[in-house]
Protein backbone atom coordinates (compact mmCIF):
# COMPACT_ATOMS: atom_id res chain seq x y z
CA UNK A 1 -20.92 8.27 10.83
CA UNK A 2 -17.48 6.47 11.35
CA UNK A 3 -14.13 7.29 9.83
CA UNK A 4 -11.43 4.29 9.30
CA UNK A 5 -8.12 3.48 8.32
CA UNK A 6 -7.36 0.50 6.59
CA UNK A 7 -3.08 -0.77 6.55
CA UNK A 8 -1.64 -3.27 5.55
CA UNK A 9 -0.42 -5.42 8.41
CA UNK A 10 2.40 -7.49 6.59
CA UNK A 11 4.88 -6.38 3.75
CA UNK A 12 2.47 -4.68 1.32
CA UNK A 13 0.28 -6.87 -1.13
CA UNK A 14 -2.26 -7.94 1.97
CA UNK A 15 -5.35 -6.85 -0.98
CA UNK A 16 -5.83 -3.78 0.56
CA UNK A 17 -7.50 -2.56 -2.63
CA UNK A 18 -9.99 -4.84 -2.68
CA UNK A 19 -11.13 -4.78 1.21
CA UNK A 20 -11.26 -0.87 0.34
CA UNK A 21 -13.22 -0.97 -3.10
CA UNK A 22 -15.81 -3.07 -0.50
CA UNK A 23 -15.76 -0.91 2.08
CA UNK A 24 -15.80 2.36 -0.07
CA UNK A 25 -19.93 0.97 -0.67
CA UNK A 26 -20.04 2.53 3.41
CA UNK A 27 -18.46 5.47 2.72
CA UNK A 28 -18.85 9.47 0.93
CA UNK A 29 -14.96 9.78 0.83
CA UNK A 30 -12.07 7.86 -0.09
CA UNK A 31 -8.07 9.41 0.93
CA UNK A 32 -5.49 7.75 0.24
CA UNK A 33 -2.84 9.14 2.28
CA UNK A 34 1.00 8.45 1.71
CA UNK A 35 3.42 6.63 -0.74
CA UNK A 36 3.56 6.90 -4.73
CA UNK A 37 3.12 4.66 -7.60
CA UNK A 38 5.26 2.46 -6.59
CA UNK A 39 2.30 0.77 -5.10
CA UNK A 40 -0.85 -1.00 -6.79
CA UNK A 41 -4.24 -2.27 -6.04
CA UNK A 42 -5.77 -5.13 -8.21
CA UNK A 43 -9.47 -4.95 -8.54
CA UNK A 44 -11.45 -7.61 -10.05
CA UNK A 45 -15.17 -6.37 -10.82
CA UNK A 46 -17.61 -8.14 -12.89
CA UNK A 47 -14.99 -10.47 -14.19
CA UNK A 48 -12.68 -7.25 -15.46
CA UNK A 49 -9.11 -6.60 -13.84
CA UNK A 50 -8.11 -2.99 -12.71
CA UNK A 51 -5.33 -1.51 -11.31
CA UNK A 52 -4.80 1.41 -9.72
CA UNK A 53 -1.35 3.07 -8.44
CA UNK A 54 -2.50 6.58 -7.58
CA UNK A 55 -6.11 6.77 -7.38
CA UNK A 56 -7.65 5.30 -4.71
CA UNK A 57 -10.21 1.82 -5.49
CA UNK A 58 -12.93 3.77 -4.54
CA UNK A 59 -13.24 5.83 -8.35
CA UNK A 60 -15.40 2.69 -9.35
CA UNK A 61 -18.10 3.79 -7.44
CA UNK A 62 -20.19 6.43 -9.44
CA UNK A 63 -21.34 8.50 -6.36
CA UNK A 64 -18.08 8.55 -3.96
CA UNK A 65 -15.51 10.89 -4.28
CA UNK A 66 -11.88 9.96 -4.06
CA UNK A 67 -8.91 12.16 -2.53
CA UNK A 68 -5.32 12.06 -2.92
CA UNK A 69 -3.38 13.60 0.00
CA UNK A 70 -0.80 16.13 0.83
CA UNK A 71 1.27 13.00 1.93
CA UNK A 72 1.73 10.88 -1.59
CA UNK A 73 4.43 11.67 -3.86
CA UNK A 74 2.41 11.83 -7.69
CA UNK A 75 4.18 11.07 -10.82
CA UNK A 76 1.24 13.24 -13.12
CA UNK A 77 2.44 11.30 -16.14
CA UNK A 78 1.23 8.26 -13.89
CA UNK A 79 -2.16 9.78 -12.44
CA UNK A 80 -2.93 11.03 -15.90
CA UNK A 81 -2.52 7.70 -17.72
CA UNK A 82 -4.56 6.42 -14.84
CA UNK A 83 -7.62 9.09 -15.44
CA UNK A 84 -7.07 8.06 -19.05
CA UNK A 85 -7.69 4.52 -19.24
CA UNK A 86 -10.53 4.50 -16.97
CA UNK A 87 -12.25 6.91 -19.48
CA UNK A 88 -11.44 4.78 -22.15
CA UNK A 89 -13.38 1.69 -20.10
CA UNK A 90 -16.20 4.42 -19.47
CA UNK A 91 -15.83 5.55 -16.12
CA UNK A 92 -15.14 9.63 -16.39
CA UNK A 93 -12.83 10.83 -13.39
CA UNK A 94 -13.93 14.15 -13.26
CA UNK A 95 -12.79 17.20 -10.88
CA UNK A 96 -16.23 16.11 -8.75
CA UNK A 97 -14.90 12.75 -8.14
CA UNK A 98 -11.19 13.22 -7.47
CA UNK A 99 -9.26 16.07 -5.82
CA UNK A 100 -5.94 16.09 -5.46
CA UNK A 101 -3.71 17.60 -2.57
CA UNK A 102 -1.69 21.11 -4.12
CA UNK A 103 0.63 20.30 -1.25
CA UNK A 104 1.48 17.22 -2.62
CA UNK A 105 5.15 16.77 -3.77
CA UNK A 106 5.63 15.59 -7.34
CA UNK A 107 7.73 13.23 -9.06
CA UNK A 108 10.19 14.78 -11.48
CA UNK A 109 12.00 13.29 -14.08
CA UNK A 110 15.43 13.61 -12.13
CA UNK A 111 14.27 11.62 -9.27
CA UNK A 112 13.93 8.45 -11.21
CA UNK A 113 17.17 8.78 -13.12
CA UNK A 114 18.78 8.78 -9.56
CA UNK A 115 16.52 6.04 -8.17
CA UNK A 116 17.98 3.82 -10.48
CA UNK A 117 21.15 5.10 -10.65
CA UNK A 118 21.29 4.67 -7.25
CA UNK A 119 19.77 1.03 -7.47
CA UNK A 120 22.57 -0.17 -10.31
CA UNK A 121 25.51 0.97 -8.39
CA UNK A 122 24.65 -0.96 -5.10
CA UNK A 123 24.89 -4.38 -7.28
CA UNK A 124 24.64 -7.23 -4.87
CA UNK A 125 23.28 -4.94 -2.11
CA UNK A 126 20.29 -3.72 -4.11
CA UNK A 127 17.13 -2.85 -1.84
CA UNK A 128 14.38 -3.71 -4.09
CA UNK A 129 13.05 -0.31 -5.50
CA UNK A 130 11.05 -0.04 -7.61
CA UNK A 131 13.17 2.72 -9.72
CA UNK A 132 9.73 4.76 -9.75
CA UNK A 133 11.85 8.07 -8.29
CA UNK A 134 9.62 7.66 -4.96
CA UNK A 135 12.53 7.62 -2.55
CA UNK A 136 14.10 10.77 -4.15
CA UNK A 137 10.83 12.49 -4.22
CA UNK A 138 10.57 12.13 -0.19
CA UNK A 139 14.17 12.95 0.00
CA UNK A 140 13.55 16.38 -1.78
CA UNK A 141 10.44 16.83 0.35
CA UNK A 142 12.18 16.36 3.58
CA UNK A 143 15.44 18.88 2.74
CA UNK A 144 12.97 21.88 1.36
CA UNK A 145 13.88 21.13 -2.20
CA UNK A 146 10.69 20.03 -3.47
CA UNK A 147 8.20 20.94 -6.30
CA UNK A 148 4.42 20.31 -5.14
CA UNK A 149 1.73 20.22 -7.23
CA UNK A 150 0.65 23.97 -6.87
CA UNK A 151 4.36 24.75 -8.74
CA UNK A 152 2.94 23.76 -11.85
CA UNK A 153 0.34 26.22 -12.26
CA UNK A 154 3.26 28.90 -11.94
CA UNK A 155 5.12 28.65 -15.20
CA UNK A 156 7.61 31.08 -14.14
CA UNK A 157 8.17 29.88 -10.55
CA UNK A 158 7.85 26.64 -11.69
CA UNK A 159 11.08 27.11 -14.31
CA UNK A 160 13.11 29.04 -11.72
CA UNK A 161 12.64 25.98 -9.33
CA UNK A 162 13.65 23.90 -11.46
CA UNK A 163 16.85 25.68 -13.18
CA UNK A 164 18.06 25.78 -9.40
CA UNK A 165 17.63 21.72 -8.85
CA UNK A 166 18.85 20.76 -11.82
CA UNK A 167 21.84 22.17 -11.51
CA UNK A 168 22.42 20.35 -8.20
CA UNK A 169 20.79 16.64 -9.67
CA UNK A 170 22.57 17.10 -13.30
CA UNK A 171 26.23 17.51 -11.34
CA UNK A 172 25.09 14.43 -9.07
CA UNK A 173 24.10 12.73 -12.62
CA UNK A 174 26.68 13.30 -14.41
CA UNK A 175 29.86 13.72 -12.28
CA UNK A 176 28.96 10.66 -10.00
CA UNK A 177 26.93 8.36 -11.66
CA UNK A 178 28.20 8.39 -15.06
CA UNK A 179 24.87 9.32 -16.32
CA UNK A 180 23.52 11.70 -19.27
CA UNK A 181 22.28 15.38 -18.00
CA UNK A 182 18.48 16.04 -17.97
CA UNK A 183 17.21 19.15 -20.40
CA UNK A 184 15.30 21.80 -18.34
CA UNK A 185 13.49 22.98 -20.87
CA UNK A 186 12.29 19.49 -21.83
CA UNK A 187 10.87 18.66 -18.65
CA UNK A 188 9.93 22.32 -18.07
CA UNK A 189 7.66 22.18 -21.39
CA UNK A 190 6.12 17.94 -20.34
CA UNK A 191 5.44 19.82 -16.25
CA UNK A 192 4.12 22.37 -17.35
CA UNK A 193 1.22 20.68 -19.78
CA UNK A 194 0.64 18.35 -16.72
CA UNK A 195 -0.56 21.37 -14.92
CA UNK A 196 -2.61 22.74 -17.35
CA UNK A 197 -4.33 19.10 -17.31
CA UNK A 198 -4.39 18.81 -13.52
CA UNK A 199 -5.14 22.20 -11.66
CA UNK A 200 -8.87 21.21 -12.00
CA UNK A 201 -8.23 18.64 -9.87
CA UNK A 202 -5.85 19.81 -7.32
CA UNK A 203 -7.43 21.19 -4.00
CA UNK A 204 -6.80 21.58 -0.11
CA UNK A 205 -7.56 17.77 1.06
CA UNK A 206 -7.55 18.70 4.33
CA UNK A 207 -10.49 21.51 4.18
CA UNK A 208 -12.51 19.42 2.01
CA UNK A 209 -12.22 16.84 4.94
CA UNK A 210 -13.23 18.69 7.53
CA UNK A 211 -16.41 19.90 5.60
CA UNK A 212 -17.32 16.41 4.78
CA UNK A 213 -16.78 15.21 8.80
CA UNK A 214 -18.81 18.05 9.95
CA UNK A 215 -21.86 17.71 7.66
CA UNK A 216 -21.75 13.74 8.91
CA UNK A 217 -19.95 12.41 5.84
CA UNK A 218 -18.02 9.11 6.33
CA UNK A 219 -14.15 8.69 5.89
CA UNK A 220 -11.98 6.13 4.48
CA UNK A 221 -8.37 6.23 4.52
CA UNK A 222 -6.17 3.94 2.54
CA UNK A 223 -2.54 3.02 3.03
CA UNK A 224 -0.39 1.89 0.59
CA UNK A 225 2.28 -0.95 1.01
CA UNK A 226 2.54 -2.21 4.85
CA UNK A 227 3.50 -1.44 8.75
CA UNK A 228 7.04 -3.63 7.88
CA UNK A 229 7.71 -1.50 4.81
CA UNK A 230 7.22 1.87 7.10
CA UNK A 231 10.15 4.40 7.15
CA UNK A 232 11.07 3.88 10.77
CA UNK A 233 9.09 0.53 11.90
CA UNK A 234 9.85 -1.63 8.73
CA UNK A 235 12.69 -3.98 8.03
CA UNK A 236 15.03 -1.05 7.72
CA UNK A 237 16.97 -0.81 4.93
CA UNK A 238 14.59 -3.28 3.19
CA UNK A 239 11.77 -0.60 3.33
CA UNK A 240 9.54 2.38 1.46
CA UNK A 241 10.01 5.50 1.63
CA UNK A 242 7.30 6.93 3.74
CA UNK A 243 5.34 6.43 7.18
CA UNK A 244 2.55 3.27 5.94
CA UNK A 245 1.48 3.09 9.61
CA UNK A 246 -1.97 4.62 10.69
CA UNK A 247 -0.95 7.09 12.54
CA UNK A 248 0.04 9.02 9.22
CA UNK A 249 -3.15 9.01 7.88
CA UNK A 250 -3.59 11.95 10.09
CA UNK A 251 -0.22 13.56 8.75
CA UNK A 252 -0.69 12.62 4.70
CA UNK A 253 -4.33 13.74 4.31
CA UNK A 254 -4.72 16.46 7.35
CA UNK A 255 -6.65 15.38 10.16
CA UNK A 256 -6.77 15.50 13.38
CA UNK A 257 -6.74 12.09 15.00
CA UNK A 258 -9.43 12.72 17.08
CA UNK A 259 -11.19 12.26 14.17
CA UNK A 260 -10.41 8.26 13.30
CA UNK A 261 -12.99 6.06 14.86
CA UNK A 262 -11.51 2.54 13.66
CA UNK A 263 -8.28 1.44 12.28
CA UNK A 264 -8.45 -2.09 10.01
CA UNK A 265 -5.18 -4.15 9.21
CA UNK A 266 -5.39 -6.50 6.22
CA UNK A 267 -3.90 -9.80 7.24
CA UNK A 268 -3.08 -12.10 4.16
CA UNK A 269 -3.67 -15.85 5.25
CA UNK A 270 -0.33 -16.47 4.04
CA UNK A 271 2.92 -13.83 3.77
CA UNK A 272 4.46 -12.11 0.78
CA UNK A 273 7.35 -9.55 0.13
CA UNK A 274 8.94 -8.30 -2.99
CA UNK A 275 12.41 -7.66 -3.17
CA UNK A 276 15.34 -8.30 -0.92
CA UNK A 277 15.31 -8.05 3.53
CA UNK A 278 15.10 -10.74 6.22
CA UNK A 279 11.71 -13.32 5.89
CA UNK A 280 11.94 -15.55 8.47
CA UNK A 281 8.80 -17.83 7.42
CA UNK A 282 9.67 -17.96 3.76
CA UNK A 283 8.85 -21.25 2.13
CA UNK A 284 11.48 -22.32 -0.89
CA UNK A 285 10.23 -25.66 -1.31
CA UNK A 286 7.35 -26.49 -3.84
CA UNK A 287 4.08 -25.32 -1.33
CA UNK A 288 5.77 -21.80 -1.82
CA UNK A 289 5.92 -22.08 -5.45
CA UNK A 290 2.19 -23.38 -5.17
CA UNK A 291 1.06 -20.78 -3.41
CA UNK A 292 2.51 -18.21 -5.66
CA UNK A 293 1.11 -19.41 -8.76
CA UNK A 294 -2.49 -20.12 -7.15
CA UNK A 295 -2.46 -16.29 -5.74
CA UNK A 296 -1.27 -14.98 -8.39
CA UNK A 297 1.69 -13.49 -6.62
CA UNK A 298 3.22 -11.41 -9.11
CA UNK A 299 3.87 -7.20 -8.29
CA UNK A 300 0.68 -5.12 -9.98
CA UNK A 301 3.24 -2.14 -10.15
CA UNK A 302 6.57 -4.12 -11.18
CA UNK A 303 5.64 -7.56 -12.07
CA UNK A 304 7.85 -9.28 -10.43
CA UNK A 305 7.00 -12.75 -8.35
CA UNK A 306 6.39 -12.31 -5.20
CA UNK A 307 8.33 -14.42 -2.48
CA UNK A 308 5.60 -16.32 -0.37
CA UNK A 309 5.69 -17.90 3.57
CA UNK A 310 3.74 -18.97 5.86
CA UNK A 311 1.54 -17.04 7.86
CA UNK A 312 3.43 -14.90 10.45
CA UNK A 313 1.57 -13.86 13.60
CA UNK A 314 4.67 -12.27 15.24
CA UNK A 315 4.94 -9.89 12.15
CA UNK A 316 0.87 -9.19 12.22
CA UNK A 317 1.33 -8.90 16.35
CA UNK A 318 4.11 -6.36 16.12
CA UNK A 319 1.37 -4.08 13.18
CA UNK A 320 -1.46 -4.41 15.48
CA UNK A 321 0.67 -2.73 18.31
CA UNK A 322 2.11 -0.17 15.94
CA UNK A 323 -1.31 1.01 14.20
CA UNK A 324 -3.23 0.17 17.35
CA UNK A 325 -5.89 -1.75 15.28
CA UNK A 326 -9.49 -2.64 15.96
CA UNK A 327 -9.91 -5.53 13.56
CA UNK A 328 -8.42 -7.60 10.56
CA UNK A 329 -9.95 -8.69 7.66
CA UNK A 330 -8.30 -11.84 6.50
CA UNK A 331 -7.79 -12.03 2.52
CA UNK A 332 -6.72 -14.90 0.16
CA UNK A 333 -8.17 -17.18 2.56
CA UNK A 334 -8.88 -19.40 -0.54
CA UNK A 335 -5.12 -19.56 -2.08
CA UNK A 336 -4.67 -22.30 0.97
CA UNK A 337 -7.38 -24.85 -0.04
CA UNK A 338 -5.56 -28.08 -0.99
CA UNK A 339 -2.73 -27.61 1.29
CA UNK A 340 -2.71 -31.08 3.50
CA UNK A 341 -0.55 -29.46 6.39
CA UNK A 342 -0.82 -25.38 7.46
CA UNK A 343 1.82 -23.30 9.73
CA UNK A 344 0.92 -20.49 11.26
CA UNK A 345 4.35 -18.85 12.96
CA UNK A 346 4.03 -18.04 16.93
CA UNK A 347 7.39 -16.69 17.98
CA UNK A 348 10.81 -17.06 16.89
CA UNK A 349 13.87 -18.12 18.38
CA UNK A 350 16.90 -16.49 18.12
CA UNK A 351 19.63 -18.64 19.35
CA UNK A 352 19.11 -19.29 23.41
CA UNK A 353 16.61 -16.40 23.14
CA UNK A 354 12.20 -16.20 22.10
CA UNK A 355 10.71 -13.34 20.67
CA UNK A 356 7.18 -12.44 20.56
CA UNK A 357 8.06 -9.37 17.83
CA UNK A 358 10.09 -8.56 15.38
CA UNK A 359 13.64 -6.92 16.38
CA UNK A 360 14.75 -3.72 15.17
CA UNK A 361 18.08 -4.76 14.12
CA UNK A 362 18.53 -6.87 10.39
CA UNK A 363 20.82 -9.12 11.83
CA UNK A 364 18.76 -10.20 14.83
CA UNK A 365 15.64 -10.67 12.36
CA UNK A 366 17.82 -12.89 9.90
CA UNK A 367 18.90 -15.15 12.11
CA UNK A 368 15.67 -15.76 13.80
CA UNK A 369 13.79 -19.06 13.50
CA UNK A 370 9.96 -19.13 13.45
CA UNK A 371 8.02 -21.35 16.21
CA UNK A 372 5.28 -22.97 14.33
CA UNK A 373 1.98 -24.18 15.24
CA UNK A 374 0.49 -26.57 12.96
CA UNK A 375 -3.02 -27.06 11.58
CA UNK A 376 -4.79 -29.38 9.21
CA UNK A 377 -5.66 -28.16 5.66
CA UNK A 378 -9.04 -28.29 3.83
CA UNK A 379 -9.77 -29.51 0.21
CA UNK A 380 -13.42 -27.97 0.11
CA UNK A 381 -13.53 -25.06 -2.52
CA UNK A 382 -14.58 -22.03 -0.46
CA UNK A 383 -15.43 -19.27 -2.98
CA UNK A 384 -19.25 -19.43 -2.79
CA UNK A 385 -19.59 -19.31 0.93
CA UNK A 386 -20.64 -16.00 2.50
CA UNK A 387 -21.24 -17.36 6.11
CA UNK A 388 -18.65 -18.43 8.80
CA UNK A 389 -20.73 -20.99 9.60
CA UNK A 390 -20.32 -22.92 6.55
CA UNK A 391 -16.60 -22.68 6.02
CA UNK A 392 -15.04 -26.43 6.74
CA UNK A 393 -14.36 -26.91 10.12
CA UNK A 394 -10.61 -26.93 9.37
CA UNK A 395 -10.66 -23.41 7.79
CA UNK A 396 -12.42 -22.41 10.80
CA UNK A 397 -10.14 -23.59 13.11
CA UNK A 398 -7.57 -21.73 11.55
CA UNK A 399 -9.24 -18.67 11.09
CA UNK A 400 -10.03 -19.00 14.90
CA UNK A 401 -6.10 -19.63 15.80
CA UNK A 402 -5.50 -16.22 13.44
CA UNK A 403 -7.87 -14.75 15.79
CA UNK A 404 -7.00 -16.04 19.14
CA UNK A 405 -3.19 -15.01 17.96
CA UNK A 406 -4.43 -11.43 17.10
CA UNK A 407 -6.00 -10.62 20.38
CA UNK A 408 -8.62 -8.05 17.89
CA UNK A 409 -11.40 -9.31 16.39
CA UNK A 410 -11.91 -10.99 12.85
CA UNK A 411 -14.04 -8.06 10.61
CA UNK A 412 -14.45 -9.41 7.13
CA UNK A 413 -12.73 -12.94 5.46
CA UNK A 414 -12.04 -12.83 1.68
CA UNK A 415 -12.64 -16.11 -0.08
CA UNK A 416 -11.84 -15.46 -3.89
CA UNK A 417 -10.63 -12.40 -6.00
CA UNK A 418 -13.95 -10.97 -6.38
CA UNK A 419 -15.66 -8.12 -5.04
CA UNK A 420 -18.42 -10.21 -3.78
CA UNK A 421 -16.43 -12.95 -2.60
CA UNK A 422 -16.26 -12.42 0.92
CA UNK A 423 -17.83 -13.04 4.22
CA UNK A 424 -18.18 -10.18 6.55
CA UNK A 425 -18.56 -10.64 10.28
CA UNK A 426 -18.36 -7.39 11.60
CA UNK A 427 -18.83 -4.32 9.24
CA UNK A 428 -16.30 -1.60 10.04
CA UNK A 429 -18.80 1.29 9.38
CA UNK A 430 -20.92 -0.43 11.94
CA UNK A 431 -21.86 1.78 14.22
């Protein structure tokens, strides 16, 4: 029996959702443990594309069950549409397979009016969000002026909560922003029939883990986005909302940490971010535009193209200090095939000054310039290999510089979009 965490160890969109949709075959439970829907997992399967915001990867397997913690922020509109279509493709998500946290906060129609109010009046300053009401959500959370799930099975409670906020978000709305007012009894009617729909589902997380760890079951945590989009160790401003690091996965689904045996980071070969902040390895020449297209680098939850650099070491360093990992699985390995010439960045320098991490402060991290090691490319299609062995030696060399840079050991290496596709060196739930 093991119990692992799996983070992303870049700026979100490392494939998380397919590394955990793999590993989920080694595990009883799936959590995922912090953010919203303004995240998404693509999941290719037998040649058919899913994605996932709110429930975790691991509902595709028939026998798992799949657990959304006190720590995400759940638009129900969002998780409903998500049970919905995955009936409609024949998969039933049924109050066996999924249980969701009633001490999770939820996403209310007022907190994504001011997300993008918000967003439109900062203009040229914009962050990025996503305008999915995820920041609000956490902000409500953190000043006592939440709804959680529980609220909605409480139609009167749930009406007097809400006739108190909305008074506060409607003046904010109206008298600030410019906007139109939100009807309480429109959203209290649309809540309301989301409870009726969810309580089923909703549980405590946290007591249904500790059952499953004491009768030997195995755990799986997922994180959403990555360590440089966390609260307080991301690129602040130019971050999420919540704690992405591992450490929370104690926090968002209730567990002691005594209880995680093995924390993974997912390493893309390359590096991606969506939206605006400081990207020191970013390529804007025509290998970045390459790279985008062959990954497919596009947002699952927004659609919007993702910006694309060279592998940076000094980003994945700083993650493996801050979530204290035990491996990395390397994914996309096969978007590089075809580039003659690869860069893997070592350091940066800032001026008179090298840095083996990535600076707190934006301005630092702007101005830095990445050190780069170079390595020779491979044209050999790698998608049918399963063995390290039979990579081309140039992959391997790089995979073995990704290593040597790490200082943790190489787990799994993903060679195409499939859930097959892969070559695993060192299972996680190995023992």
């Amino acid at each position: 029996m093991s119990n692992v965490v799996i983070v992303g160890t870049q700026w979100g969109d490392e494939g998380k959702g397919k590394i955990v949709d793999l590993l989920t075959e080694r595990a009883d439970c799936v959590v995922r443990f912090q953010g919203g829907n303004n995240a998404g997992h693509t999941l290719v399967v037998q040649g058919d594309k899913h994605i996932f915001h709110l429930i975790p990867s691991g509902i595709l397997h028939p026998d798992k069950v799949c657990m959304i913690g006190n720590g995400v922020v759940v638009d129900p509109a969002v998780l409903i549409g998500e049970m919905d279509r995955l009936r409609e493709a024949g998969l039933a998500v049924t109050p066996e397979k999924l249980v969701v946290s009633r001490y999770a906060h939820v996403i209310m129609p007022y907190h994504r009016a001011l997300d993008l109010a918000r967003e439109n009046r900062k203009g040229s300053t914009k962050i990025g969000t996503t305008g999915r009401g995820i920041g609000p959500c956490y902000e409500d959370k953190v000043s006592r002026n939440g709804i959680r799930i529980h609220d909605l099975f409480d139609p009167q409670g749930f009406r007097s909560k809400l006739d108190k906020i909305l008074e506060e978000k409607n003046f904010m709305l109206e008298r600030y922003f410019g906007e139109a007012p939100l009807d309480g009894e429109v959203i209290a009617r649309e809540y309301l029939r989301y409870g009726e729909r969810l309580k089923p589902f909703a549980g405590n997380v946290s007591e249904r883990l500790q059952e499953a760890d004491r009768t030997g079951k195995s755990l799986l945590f997922e994180g959403a986005q990555g360590t440089h989009l966390d609260i307080d160790h991301g690129t602040y401003p130019y971050v999420t909302s919540s704690n992405t690091v591992a450490g929370n996965a104690c926090c968002g689904a209730g567990i002691g940490p005594s209880r995680i045996h093995r924390v993974i980071g997912i390493v893309k070969a390359y590096t991606t971010r969506v939206g605006g902040g400081p990207f020191p390895s970013e390529i804007l020449d025509e290998t970045g535009e390459y790279i985008r297209s062959v990954g497919g680098e596009y947002g699952a939850t927004t659609g919007r193209p993702r910006r694309c650099g060279w592998l940076d070491m000094v980003v994945v360093g700083t993650s493996i200090r801050l979530n204290g990992l035990s491996g990395i699985v390397v994914t996309k390995l096969d978007v590089l095939t075809g580039i003659p010439r690869l860069k893997i960045a070592t350091g940066y320098r800032c001026g008179s000054m090298e840095m083996g991490s990535v600076p707190p402060e934006l301005e630092a991290l702007e101005a830095c310039v990445p050190v780069y090691e170079e390595l020779p490319g491979w044209e050999e299609d790698i998608g049918e290999l399963r063995s390290f062995a039979r990579l081309p030696a140039n992959a391997k060399r790089y995979l073995q510089a990704v290593e040597e840079l790490a200082g943790v050991p190489l787990s799994i290496i993903s060679v195409g979009p499939g859930r097959d596709e892969n070559i695993i060196l060192r299972h996680p739930f190995d023992d």
